[in-house]
Protein backbone atom coordinates (compact mmCIF):
# COMPACT_ATOMS: atom_id res chain seq x y z
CA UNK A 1 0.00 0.00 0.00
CA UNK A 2 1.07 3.19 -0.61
CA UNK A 3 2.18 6.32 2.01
CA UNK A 4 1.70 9.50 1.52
CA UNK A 5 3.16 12.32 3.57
CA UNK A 6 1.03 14.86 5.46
CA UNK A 7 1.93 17.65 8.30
CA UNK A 8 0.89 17.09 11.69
CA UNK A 9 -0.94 20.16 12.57
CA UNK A 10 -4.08 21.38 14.19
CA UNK A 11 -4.31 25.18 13.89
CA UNK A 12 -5.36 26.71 10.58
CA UNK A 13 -5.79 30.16 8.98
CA UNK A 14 -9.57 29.63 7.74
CA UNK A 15 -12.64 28.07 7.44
CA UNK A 16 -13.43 28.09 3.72
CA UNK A 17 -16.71 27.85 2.41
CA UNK A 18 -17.15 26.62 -0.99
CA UNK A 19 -19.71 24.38 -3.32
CA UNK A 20 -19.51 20.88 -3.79
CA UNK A 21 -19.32 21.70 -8.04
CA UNK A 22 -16.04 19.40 -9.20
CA UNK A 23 -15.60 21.55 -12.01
CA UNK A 24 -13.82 24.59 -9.29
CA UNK A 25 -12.65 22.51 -6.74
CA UNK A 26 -8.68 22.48 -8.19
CA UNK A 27 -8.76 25.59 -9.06
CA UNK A 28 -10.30 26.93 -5.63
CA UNK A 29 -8.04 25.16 -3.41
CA UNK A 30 -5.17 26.32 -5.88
CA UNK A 31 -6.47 30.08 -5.10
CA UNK A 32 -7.28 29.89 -1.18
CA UNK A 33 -3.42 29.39 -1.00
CA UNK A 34 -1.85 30.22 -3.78
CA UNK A 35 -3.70 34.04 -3.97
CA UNK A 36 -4.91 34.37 -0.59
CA UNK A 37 -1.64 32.69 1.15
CA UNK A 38 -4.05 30.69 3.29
CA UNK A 39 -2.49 26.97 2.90
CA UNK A 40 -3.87 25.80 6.27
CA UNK A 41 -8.10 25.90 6.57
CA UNK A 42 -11.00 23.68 7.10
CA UNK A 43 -12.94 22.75 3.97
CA UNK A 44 -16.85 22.91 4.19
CA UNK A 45 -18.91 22.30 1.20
CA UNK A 46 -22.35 22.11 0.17
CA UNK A 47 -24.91 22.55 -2.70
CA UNK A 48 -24.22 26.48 -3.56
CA UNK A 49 -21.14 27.03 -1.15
CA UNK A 50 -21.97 29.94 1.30
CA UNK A 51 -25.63 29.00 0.98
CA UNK A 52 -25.57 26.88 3.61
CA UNK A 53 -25.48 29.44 5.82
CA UNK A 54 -27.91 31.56 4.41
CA UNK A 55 -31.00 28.65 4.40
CA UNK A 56 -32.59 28.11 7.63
CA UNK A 57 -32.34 24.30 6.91
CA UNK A 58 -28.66 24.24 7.38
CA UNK A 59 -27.61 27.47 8.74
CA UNK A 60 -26.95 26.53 12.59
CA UNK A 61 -25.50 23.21 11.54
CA UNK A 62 -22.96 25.48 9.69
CA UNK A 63 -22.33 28.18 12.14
CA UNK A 64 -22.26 25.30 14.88
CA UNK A 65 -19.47 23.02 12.96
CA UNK A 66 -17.37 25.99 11.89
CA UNK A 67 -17.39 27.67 15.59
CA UNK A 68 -16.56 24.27 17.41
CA UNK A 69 -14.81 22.95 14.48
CA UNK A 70 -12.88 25.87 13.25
CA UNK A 71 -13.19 28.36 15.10
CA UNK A 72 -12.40 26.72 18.80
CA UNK A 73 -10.59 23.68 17.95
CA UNK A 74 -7.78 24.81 14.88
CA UNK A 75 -8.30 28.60 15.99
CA UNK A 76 -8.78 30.16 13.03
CA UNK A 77 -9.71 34.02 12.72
CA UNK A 78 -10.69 33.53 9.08
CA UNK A 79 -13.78 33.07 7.64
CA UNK A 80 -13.56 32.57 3.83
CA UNK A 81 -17.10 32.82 1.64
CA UNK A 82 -16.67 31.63 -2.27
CA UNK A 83 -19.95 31.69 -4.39
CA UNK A 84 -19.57 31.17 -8.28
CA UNK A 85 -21.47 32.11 -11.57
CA UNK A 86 -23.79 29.47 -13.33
CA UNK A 87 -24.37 27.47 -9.80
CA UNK A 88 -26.53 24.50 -10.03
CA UNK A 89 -26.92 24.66 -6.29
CA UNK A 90 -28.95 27.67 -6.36
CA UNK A 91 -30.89 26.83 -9.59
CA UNK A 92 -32.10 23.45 -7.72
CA UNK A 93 -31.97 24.86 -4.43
CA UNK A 94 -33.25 28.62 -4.29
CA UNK A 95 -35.08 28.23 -7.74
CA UNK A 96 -33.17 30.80 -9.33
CA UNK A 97 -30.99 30.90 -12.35
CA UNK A 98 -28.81 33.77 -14.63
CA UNK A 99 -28.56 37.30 -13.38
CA UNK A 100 -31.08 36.40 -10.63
CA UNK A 101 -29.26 33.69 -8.79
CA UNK A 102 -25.75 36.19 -9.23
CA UNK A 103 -27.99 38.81 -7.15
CA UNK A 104 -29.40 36.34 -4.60
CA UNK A 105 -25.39 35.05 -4.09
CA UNK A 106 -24.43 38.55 -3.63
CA UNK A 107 -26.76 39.21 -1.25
CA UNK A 108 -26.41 36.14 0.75
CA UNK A 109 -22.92 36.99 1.10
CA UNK A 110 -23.56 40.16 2.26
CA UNK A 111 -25.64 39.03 5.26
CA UNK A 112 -23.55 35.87 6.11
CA UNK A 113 -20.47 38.05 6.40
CA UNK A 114 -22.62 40.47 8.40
CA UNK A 115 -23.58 37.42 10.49
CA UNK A 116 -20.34 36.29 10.98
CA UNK A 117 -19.02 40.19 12.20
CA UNK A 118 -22.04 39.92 14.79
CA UNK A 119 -21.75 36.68 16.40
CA UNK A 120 -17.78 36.32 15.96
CA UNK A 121 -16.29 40.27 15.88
CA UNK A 122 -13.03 38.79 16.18
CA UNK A 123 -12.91 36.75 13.47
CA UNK A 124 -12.04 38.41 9.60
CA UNK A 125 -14.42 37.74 6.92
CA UNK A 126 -13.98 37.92 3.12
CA UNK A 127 -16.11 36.95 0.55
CA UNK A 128 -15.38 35.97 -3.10
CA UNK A 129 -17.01 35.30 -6.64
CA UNK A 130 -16.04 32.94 -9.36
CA UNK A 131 -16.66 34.38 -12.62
CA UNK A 132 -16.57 31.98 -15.74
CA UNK A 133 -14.54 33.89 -18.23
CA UNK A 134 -14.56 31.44 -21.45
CA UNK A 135 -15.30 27.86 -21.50
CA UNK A 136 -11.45 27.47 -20.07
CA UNK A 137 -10.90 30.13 -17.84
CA UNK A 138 -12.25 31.70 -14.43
CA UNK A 139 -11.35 34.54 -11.84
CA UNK A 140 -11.88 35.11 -8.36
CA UNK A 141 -13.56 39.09 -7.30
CA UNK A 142 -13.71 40.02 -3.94
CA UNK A 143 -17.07 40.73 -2.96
């Protein structure tokens, strides 16, 4: 069988919350710490990324994992929120599709981050969009 190396650690920069879409996953871990410098962080995924703090469904499941989890376990003082364009997430999800599910991630951003300031004023929080550029390339905004 084969090893592979790994660090032993426990602390980390971030919680990252992204969606479950394999078609970004590379390229958003390549980002988080190649861009953001953040090479240590807890992954949490879900259909639509951040919206899994923005549906009542799944919101304190979230905010409970990534404060126990995250927050007092690995100590991080980063939260990091990544939504992306064309998300099937919120088109099964939240219904919405096209410039209407880009406004509804925007806004759900908003008021997660302004959750996050509330309940956790110590900790930072950034948010970020993926934006398809062609059929082989994408970006990362800050929101």
């Amino acid at each position: 069988m084969k090893t592979y190396p790994f660090q032993d650690f426990h602390d980390v920069d971030a919680a990252v919350v992204f969606c479950v879409d394999p078609r970004f996953w590379r390229q958003t871990l390549q980002f988080v710490e190649e861009e953001l410098g953040t090479a240590k962080f807890d992954p949490y995924t879900y259909p639509g990324g951040p919206l899994c703090l923005a549906r009542p469904e799944s919101m304190q499941l979230y905010l409970n994992n990534i404060k126990a989890a995250s927050f007092e376990l690995h100590h991080a003082k980063k939260v990091i929120l990544i939504s992306h364009d064309k998300c099937g997430g919120y088109r099964l999800i939240e219904g919405v599709d096209g410039e209407e599910a880009t406004n509804r991630q925007t806004s759900h951003l908003g008021e997660i981050k302004s959750k996050f300031q509330s309940e956790f004023p110590d900790v930072e929080v950034e948010a970020y969009m993926l934006k398809i550029i062609s059929d082989t390339e994408i970006t990362f905004e800050k929101i």
